[in-house]
N, C-alpha and C. Protein backbone atom coordinates (compact mmCIF):
# COMPACT_ATOMS: atom_id res chain seq x y z
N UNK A 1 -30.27 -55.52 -27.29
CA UNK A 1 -30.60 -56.16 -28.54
C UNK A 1 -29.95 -57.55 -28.58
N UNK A 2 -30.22 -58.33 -28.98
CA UNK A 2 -30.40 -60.11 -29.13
C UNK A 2 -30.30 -60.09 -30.54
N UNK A 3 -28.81 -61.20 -30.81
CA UNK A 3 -28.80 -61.86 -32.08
C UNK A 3 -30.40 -62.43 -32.98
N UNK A 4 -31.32 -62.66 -31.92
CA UNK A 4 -32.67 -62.76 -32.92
C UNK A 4 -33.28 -61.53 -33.34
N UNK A 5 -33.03 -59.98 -32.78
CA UNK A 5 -33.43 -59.34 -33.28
C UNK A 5 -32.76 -58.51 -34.57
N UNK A 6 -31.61 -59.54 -34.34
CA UNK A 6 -31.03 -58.93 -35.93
C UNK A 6 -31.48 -58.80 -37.08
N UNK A 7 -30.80 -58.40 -38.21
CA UNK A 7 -31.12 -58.98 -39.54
C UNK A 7 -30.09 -59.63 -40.46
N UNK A 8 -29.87 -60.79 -41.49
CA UNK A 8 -29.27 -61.59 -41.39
C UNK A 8 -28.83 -61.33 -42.98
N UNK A 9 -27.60 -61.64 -43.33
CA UNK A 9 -27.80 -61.52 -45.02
C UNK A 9 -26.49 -62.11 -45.58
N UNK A 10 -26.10 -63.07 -46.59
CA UNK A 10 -25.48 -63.63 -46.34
C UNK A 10 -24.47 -62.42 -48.15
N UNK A 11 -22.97 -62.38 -47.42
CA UNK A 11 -22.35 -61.74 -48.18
C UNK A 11 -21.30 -62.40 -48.77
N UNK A 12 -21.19 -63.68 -48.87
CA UNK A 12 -20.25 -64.56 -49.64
C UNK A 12 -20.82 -64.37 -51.29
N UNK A 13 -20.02 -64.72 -52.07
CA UNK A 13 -19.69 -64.54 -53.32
C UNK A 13 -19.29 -66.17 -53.80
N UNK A 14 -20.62 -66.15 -54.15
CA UNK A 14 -20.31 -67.61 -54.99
C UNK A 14 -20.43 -67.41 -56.47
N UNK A 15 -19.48 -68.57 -57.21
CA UNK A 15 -19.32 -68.62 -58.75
C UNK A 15 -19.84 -69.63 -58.97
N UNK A 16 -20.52 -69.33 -60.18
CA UNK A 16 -21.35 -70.57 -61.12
C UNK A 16 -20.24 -71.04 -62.05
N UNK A 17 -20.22 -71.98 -62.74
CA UNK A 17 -19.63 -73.00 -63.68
C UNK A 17 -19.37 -71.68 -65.34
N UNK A 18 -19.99 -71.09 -65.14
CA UNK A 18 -20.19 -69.90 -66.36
C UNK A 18 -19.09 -68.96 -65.73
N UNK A 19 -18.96 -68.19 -64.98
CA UNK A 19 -18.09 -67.70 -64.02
C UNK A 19 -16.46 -67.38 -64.72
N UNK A 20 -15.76 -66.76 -65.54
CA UNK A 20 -14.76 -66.61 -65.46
C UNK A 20 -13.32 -67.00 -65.11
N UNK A 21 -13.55 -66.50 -63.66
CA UNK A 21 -12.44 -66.99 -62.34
C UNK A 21 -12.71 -68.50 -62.15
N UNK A 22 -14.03 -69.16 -62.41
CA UNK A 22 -14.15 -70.45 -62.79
C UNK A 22 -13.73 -71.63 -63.50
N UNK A 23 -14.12 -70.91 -64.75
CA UNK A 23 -13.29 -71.17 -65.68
C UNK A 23 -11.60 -71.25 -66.12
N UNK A 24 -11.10 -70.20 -65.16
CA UNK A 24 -9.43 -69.87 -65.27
C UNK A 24 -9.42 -70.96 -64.48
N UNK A 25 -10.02 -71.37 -62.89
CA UNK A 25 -9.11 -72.29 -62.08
C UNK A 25 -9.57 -73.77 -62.32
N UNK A 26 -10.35 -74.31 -63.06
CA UNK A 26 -10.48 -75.86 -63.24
C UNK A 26 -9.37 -75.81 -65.09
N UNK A 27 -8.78 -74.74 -65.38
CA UNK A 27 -7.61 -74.72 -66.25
C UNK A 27 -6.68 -74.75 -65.54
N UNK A 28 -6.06 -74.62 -64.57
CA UNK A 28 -4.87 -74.65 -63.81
C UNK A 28 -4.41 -75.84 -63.71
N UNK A 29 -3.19 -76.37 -63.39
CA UNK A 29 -2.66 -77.62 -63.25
C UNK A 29 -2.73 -77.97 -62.08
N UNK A 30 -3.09 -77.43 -61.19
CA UNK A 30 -3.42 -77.66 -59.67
C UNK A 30 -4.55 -77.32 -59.68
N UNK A 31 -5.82 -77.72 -60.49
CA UNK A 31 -7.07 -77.17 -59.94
C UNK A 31 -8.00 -77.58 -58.52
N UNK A 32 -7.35 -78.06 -57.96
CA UNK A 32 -8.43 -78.36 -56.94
C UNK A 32 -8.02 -77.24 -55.86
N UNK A 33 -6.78 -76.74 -55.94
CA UNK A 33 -6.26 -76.11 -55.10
C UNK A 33 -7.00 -74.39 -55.66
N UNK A 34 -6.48 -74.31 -56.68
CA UNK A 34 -7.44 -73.40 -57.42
C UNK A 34 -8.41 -72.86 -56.69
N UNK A 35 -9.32 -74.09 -57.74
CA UNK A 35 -10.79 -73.49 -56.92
C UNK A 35 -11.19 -73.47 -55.86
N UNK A 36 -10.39 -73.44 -54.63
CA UNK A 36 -10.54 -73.20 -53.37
C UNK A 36 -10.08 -71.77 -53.14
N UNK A 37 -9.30 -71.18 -54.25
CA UNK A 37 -9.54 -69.76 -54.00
C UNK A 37 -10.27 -68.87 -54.57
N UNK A 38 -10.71 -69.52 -55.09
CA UNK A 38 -12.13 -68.77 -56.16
C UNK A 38 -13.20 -67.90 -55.29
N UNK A 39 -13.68 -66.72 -55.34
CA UNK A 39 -15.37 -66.83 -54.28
C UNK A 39 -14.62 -66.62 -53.36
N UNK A 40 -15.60 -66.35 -51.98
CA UNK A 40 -15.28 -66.13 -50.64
C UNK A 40 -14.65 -67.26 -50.19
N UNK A 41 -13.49 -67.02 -49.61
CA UNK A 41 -12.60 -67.89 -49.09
C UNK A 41 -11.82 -67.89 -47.77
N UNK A 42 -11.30 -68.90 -46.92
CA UNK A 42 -10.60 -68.03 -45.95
C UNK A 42 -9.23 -69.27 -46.56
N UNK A 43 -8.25 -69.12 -45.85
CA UNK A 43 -6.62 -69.16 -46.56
C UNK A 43 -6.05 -69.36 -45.51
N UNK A 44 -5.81 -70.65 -45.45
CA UNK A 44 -4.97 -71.93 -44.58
C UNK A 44 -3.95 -72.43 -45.31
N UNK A 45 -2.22 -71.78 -45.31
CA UNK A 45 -1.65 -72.14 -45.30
C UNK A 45 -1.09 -73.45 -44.64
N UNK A 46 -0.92 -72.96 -42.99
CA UNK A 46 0.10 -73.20 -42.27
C UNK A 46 -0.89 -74.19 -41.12
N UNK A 47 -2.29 -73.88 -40.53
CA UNK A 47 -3.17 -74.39 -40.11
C UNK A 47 -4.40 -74.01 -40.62
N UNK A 48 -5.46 -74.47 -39.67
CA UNK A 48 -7.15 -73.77 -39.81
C UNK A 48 -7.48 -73.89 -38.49
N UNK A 49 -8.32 -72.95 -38.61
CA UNK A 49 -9.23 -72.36 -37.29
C UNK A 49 -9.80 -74.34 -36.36
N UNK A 50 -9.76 -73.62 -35.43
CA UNK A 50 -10.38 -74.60 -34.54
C UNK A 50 -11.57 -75.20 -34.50
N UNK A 51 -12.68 -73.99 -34.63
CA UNK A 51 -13.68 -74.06 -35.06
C UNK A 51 -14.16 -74.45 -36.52
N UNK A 52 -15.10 -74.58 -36.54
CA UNK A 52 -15.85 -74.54 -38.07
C UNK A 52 -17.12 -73.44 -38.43
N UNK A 53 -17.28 -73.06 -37.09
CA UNK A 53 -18.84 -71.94 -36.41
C UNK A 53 -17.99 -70.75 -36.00
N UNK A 54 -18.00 -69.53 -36.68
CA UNK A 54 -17.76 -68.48 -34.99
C UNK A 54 -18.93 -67.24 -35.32
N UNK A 55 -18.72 -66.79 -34.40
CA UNK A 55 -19.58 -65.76 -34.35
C UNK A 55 -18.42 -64.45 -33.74
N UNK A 56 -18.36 -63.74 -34.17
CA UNK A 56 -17.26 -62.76 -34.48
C UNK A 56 -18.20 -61.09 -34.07
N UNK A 57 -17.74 -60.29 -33.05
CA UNK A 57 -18.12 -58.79 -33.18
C UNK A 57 -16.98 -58.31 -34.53
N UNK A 58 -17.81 -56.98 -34.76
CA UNK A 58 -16.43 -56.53 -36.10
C UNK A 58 -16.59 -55.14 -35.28
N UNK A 59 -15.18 -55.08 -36.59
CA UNK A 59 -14.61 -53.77 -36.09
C UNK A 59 -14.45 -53.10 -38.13
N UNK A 60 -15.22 -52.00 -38.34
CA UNK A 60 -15.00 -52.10 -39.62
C UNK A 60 -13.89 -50.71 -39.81
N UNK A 61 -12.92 -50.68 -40.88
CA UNK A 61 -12.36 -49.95 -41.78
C UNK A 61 -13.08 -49.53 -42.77
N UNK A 62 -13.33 -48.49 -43.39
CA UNK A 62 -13.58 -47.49 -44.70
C UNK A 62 -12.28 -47.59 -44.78
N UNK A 63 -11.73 -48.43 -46.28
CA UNK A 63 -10.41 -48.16 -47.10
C UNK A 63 -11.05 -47.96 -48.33
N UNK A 64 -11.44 -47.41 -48.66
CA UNK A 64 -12.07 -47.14 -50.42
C UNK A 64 -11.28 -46.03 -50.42
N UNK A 65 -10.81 -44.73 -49.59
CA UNK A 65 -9.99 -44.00 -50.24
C UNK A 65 -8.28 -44.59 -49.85
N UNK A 66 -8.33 -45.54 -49.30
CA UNK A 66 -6.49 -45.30 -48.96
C UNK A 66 -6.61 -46.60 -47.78
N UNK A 67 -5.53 -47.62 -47.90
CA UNK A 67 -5.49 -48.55 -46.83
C UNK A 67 -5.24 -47.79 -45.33
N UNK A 68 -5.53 -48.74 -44.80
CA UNK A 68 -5.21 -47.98 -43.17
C UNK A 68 -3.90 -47.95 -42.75
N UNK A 69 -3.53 -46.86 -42.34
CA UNK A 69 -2.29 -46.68 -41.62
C UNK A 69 -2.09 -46.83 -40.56
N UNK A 70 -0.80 -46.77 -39.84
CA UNK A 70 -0.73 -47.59 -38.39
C UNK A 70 -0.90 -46.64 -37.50
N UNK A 71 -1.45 -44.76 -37.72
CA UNK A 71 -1.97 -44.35 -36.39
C UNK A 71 -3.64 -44.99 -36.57
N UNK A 72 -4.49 -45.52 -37.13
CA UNK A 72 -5.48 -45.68 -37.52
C UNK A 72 -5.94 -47.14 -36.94
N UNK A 73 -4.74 -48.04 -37.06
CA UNK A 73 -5.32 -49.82 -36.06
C UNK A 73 -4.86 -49.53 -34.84
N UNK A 74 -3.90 -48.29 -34.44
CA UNK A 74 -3.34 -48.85 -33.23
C UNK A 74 -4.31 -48.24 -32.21
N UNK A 75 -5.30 -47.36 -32.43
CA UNK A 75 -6.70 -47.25 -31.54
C UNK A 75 -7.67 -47.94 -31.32
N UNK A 76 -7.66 -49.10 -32.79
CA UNK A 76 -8.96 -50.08 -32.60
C UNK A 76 -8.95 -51.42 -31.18
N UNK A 77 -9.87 -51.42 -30.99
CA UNK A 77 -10.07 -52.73 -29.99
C UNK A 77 -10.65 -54.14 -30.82
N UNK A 78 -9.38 -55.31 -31.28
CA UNK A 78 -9.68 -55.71 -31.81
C UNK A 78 -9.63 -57.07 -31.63
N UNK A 79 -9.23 -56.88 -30.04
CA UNK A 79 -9.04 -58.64 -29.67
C UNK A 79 -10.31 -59.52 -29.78
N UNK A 80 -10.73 -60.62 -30.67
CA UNK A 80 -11.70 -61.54 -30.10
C UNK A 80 -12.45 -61.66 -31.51
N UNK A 81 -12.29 -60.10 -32.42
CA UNK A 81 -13.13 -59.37 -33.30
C UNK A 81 -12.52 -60.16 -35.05
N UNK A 82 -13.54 -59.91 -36.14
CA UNK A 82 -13.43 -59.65 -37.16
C UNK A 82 -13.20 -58.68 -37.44
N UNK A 83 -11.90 -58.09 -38.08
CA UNK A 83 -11.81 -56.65 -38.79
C UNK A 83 -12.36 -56.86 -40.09
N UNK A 84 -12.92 -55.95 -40.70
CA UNK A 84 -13.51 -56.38 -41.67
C UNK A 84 -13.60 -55.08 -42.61
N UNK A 85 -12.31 -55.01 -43.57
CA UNK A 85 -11.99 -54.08 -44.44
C UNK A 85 -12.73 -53.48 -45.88
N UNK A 86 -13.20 -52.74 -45.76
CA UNK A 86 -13.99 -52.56 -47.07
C UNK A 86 -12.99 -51.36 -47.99
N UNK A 87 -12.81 -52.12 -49.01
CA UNK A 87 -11.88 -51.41 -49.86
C UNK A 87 -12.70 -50.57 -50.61
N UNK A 88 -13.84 -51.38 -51.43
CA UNK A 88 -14.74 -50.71 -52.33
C UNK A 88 -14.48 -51.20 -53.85
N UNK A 89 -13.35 -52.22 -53.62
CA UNK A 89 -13.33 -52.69 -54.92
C UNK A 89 -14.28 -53.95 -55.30
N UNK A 90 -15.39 -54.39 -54.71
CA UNK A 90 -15.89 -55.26 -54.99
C UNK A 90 -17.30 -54.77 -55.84
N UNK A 91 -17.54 -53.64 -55.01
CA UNK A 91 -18.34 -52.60 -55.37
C UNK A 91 -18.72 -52.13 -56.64
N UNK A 92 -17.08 -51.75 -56.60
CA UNK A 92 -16.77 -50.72 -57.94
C UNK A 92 -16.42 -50.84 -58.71
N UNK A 93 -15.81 -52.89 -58.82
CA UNK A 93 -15.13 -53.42 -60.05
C UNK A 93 -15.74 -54.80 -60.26
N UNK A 94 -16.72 -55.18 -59.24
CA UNK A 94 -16.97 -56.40 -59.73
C UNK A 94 -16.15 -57.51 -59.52
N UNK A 95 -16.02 -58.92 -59.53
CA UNK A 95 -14.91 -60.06 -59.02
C UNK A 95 -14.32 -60.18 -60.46
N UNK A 96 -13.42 -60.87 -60.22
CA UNK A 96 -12.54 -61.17 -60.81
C UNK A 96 -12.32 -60.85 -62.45
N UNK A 97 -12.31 -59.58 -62.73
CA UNK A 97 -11.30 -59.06 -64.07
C UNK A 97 -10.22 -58.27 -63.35
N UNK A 98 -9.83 -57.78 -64.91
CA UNK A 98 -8.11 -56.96 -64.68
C UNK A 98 -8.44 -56.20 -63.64
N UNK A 99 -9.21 -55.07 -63.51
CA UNK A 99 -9.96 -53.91 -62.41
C UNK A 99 -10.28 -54.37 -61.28
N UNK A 100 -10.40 -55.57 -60.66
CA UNK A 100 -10.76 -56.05 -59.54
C UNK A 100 -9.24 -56.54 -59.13
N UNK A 101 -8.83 -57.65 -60.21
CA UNK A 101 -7.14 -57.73 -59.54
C UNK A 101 -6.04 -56.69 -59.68
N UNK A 102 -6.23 -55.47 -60.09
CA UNK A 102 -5.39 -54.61 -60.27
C UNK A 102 -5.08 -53.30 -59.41
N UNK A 103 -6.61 -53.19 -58.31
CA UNK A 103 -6.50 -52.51 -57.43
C UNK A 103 -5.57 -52.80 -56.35
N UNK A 104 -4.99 -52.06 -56.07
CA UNK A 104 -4.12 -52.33 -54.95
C UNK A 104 -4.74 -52.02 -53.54
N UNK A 105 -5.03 -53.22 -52.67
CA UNK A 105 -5.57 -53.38 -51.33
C UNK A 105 -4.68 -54.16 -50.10
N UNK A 106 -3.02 -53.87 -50.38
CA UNK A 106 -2.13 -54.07 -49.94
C UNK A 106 -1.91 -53.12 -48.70
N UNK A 107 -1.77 -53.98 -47.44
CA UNK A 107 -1.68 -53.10 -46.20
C UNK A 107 -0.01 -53.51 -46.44
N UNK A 108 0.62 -52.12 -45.28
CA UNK A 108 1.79 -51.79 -45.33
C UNK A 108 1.78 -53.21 -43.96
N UNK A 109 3.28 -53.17 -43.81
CA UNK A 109 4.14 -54.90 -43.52
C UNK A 109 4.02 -54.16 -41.53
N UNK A 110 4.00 -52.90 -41.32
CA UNK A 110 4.14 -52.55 -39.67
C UNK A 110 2.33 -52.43 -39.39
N UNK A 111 1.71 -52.10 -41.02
CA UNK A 111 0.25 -52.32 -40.37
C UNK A 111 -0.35 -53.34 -40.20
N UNK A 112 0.04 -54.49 -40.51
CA UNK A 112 -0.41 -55.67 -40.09
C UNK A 112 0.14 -56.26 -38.83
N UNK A 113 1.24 -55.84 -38.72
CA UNK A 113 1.93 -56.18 -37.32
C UNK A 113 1.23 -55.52 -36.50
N UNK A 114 0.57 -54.72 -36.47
CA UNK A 114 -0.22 -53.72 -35.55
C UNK A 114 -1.62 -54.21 -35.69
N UNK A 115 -1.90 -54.44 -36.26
CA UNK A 115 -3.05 -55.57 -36.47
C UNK A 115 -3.61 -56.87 -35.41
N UNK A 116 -2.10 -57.10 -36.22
CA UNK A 116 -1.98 -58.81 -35.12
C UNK A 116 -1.50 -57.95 -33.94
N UNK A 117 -1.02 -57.80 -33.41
CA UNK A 117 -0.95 -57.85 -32.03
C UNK A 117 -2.00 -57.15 -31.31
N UNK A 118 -2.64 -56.76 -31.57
CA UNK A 118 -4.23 -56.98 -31.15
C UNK A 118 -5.47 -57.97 -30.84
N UNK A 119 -4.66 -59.24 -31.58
CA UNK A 119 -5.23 -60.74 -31.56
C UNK A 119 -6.62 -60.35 -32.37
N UNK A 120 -7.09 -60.28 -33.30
CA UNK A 120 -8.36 -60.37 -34.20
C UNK A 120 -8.31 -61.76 -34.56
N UNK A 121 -9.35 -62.20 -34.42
CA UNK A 121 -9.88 -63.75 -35.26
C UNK A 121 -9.41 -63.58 -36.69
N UNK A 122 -10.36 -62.73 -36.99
CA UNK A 122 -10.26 -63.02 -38.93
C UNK A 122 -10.00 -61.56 -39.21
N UNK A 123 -9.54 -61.72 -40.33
CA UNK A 123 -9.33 -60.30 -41.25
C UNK A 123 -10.37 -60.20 -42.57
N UNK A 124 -11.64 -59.26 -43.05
CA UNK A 124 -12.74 -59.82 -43.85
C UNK A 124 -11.83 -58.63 -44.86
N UNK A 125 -11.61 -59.13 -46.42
CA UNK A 125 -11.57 -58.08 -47.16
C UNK A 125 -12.39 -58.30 -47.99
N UNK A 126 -12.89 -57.12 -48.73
CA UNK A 126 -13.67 -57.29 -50.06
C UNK A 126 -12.59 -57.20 -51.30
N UNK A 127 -12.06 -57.74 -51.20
CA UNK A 127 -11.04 -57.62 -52.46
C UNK A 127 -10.02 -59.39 -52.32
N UNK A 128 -9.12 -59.38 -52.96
CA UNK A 128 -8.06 -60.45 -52.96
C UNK A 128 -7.14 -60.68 -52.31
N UNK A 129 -6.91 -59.98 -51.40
CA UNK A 129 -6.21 -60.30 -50.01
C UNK A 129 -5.70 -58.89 -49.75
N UNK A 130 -4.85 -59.00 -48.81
CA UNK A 130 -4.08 -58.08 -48.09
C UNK A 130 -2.63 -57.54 -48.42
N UNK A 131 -2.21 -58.55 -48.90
CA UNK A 131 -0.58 -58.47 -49.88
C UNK A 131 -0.56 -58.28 -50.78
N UNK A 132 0.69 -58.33 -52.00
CA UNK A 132 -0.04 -57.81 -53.23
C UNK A 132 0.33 -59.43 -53.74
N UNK A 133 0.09 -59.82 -55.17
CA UNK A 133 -0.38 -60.94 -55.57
C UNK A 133 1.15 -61.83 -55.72
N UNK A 134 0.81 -63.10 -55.43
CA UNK A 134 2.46 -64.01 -55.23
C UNK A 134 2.64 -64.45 -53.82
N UNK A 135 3.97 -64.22 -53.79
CA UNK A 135 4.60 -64.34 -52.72
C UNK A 135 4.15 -63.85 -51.13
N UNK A 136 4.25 -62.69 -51.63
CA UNK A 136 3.39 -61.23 -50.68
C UNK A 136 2.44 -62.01 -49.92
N UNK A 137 1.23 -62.10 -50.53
CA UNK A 137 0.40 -62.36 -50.62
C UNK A 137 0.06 -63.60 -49.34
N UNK A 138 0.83 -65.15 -50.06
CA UNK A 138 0.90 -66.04 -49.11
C UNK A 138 1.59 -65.93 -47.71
N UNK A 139 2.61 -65.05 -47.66
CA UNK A 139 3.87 -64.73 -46.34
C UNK A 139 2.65 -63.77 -45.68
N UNK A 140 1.88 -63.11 -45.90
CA UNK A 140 0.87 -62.02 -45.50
C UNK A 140 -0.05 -63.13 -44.21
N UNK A 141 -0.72 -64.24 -45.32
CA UNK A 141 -1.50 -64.80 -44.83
C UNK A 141 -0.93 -66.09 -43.87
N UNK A 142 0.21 -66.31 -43.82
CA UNK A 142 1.20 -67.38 -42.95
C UNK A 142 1.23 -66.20 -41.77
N UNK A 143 1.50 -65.21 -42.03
CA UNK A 143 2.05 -64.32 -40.86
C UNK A 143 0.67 -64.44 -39.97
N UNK A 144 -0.41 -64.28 -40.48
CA UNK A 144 -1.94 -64.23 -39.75
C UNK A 144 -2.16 -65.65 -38.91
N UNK A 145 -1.79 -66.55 -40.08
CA UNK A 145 -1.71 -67.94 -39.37
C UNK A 145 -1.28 -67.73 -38.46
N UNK A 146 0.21 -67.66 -38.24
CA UNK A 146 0.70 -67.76 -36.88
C UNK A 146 0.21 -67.35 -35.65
N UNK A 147 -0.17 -66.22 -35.20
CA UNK A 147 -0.96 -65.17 -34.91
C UNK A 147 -2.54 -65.64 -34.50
N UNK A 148 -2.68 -66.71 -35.43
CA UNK A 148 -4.23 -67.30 -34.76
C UNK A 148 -4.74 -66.64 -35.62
N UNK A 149 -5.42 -66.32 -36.50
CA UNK A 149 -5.60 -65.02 -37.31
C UNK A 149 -5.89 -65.55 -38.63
N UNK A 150 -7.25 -64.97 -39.24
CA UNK A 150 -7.26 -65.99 -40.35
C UNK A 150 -7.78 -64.67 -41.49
N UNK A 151 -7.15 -64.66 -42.93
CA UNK A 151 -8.15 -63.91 -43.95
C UNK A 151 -9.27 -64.61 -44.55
N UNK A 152 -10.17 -63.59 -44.76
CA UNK A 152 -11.22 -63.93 -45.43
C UNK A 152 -11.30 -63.21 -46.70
N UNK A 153 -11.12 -63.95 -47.86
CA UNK A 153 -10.98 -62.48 -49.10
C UNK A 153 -12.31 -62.73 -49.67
N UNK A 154 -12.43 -61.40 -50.74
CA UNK A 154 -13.87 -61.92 -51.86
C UNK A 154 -15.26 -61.88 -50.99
N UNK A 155 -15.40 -61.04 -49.74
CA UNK A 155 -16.78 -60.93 -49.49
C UNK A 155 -17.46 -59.76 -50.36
N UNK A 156 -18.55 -59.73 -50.34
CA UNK A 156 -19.67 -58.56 -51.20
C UNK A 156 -19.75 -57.80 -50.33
N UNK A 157 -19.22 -56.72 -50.09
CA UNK A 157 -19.52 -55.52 -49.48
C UNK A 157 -19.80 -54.53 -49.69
N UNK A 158 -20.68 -53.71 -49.45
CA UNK A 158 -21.34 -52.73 -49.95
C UNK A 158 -21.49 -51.45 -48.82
N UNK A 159 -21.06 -49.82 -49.69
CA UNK A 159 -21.13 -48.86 -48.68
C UNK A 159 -22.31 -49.03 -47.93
N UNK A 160 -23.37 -49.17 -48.39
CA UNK A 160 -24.89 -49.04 -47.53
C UNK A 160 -24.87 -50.06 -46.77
N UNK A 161 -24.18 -51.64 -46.78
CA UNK A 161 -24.55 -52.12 -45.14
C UNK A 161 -23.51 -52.13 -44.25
N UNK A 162 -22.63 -51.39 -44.64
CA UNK A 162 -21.37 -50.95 -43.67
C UNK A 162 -21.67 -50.67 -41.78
N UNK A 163 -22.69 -49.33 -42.03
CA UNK A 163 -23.15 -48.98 -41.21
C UNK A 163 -23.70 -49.76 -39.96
N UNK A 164 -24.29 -50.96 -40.34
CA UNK A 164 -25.63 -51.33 -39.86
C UNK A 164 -24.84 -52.95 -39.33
N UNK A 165 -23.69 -53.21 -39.90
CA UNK A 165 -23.51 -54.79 -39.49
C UNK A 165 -22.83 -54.39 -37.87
N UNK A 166 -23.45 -55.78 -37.25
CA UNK A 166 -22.68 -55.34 -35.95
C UNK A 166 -21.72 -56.71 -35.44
N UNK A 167 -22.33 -57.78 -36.87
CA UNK A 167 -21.32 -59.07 -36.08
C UNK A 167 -21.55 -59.95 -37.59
N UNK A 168 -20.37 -60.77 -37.50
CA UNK A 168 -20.38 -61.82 -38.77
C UNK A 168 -20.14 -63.45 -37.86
N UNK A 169 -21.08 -64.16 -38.49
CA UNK A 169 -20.94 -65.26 -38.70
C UNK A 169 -20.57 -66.02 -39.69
N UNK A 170 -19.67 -67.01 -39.57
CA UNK A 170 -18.39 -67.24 -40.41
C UNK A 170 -18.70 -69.08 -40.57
N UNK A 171 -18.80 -69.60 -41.67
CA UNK A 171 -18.56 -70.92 -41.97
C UNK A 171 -17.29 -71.46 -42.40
N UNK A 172 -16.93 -72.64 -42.09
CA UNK A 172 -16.35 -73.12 -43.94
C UNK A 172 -15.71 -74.55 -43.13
N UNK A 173 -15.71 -75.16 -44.17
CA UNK A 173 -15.48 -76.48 -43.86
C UNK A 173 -13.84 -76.73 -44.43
N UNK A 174 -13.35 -77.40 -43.25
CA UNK A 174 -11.56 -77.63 -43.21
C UNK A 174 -11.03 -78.76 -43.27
N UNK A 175 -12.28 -79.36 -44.29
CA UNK A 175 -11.59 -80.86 -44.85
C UNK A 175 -10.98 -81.14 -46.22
N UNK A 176 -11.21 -79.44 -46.72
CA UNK A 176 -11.36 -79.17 -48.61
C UNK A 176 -9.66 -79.46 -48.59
N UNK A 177 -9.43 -80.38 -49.63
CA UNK A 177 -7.71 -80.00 -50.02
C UNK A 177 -7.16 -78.85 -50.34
N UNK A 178 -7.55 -77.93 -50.46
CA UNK A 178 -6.72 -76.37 -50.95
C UNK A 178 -6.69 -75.84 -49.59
N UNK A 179 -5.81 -75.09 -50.17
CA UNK A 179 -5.20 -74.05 -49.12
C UNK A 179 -6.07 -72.89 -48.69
N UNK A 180 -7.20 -72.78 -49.99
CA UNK A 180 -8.01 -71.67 -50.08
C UNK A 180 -9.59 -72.74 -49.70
N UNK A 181 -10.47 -72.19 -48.68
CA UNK A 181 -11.12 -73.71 -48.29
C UNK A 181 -12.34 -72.01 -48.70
N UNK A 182 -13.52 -73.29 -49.03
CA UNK A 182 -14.52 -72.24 -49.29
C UNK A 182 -14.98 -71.53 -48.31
N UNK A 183 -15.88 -70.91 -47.53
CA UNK A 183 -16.23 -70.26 -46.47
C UNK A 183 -17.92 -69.36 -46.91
N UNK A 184 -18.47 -69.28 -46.09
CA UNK A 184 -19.51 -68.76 -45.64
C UNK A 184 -19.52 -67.10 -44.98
N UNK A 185 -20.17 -66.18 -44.96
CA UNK A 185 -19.85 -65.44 -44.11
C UNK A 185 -21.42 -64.54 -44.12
N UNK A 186 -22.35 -64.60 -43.00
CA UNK A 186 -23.15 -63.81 -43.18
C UNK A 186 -23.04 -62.35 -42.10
N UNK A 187 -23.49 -61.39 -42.54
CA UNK A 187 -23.30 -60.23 -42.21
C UNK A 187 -25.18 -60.05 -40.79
N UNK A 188 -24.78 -60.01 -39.49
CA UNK A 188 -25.57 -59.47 -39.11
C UNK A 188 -25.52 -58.58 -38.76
N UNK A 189 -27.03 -57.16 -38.56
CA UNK A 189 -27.23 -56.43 -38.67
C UNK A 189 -28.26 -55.77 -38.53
N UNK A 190 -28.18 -55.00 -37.35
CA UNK A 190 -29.85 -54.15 -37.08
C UNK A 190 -30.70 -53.86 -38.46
N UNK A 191 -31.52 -54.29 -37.99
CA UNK A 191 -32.95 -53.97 -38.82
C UNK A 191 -32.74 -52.31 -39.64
């Protein structure tokens, strides 16, 4: 099978001007930085990817009942790959209210180390990152930096195309001033 015989669908999460989470970050006193974390994003602390194009195999997680534990990454083959975590909170709560930021989609501090040393490109969550919100959060995504390793938070993921994706292609342009740069991400996937 050939990337043309895929099927293509694009799972980024964009906000309109009406939008909520919109609305909260052009209120911020740093809004430009803000709204770079708004929507699908990937999160450049420390650097950004080399590229601006990749094309990524995945490796997916089912976390909708429970984050992954470290007998659970340390079998995956994940060098080269997008892991690409589906919590189920995007699903099941919608972006950005209390219920979407209140789920906890916090991997434990030895499962990410087990992670990275596997070398994965990107980390895809459907939720707000990997840490919990703050501090966490940014030291989470510096640690990936280092590592070569980039998050992607806020994709639309859904149980039904779980199955079927077999590779993501990944945009985003790394000239935006925030730390949070917008991003692209389409999901391909057998017919």
């Amino acid at each position: 099978m050939t990337r043309t015989d895929l099927h293509s669908k694009n799972i980024s999460l964009e906000i309109n001007e009406d939008h909520p989470a919109y609305q909260w970050a052009k209120a911020q006193a740093d809004s430009v930085n803000a709204m770079g974390h708004i929507g699908t994003h990937i999160d450049c602390y420390t650097k950004v990817p080399l590229e601006t194009n990749y094309k990524t195999d995945v490796q997916i997680l089912d976390c909708s009942q429970a984050m992954p534990t470290l007998e659970q990454v340390e079998v995956l083959e994940l060098q080269g790959k997008s892991l690409v975590l589906y919590t189920g909170n995007f699903e099941q709560n919608g972006y950005g209210n209390p219920n979407y930021g209140g789920k906890s989609t916090v991997l434990d501090s030895d499962v990410l180390d087990a992670i990275l040393k596997q070398e994965p490109q990107f980390i895809v969550i459907d939720s707000y990152g990997i840490g919990a919100h703050g501090d966490e959060h940014i030291s989470f995504d510096k640690r990936c930096e280092s590592h070569d390793c980039f998050v992607i938070e806020n994709v639309c993921l859904t149980q039904a195309i779980l199955s079927s994706i077999v590779s993501l292609d990944i945009r985003f342009d790394p000239t935006s001033a925030s730390t949070g740069k917008r991003c692209d991400v389409i999901a391909l996937s057998q017919a």
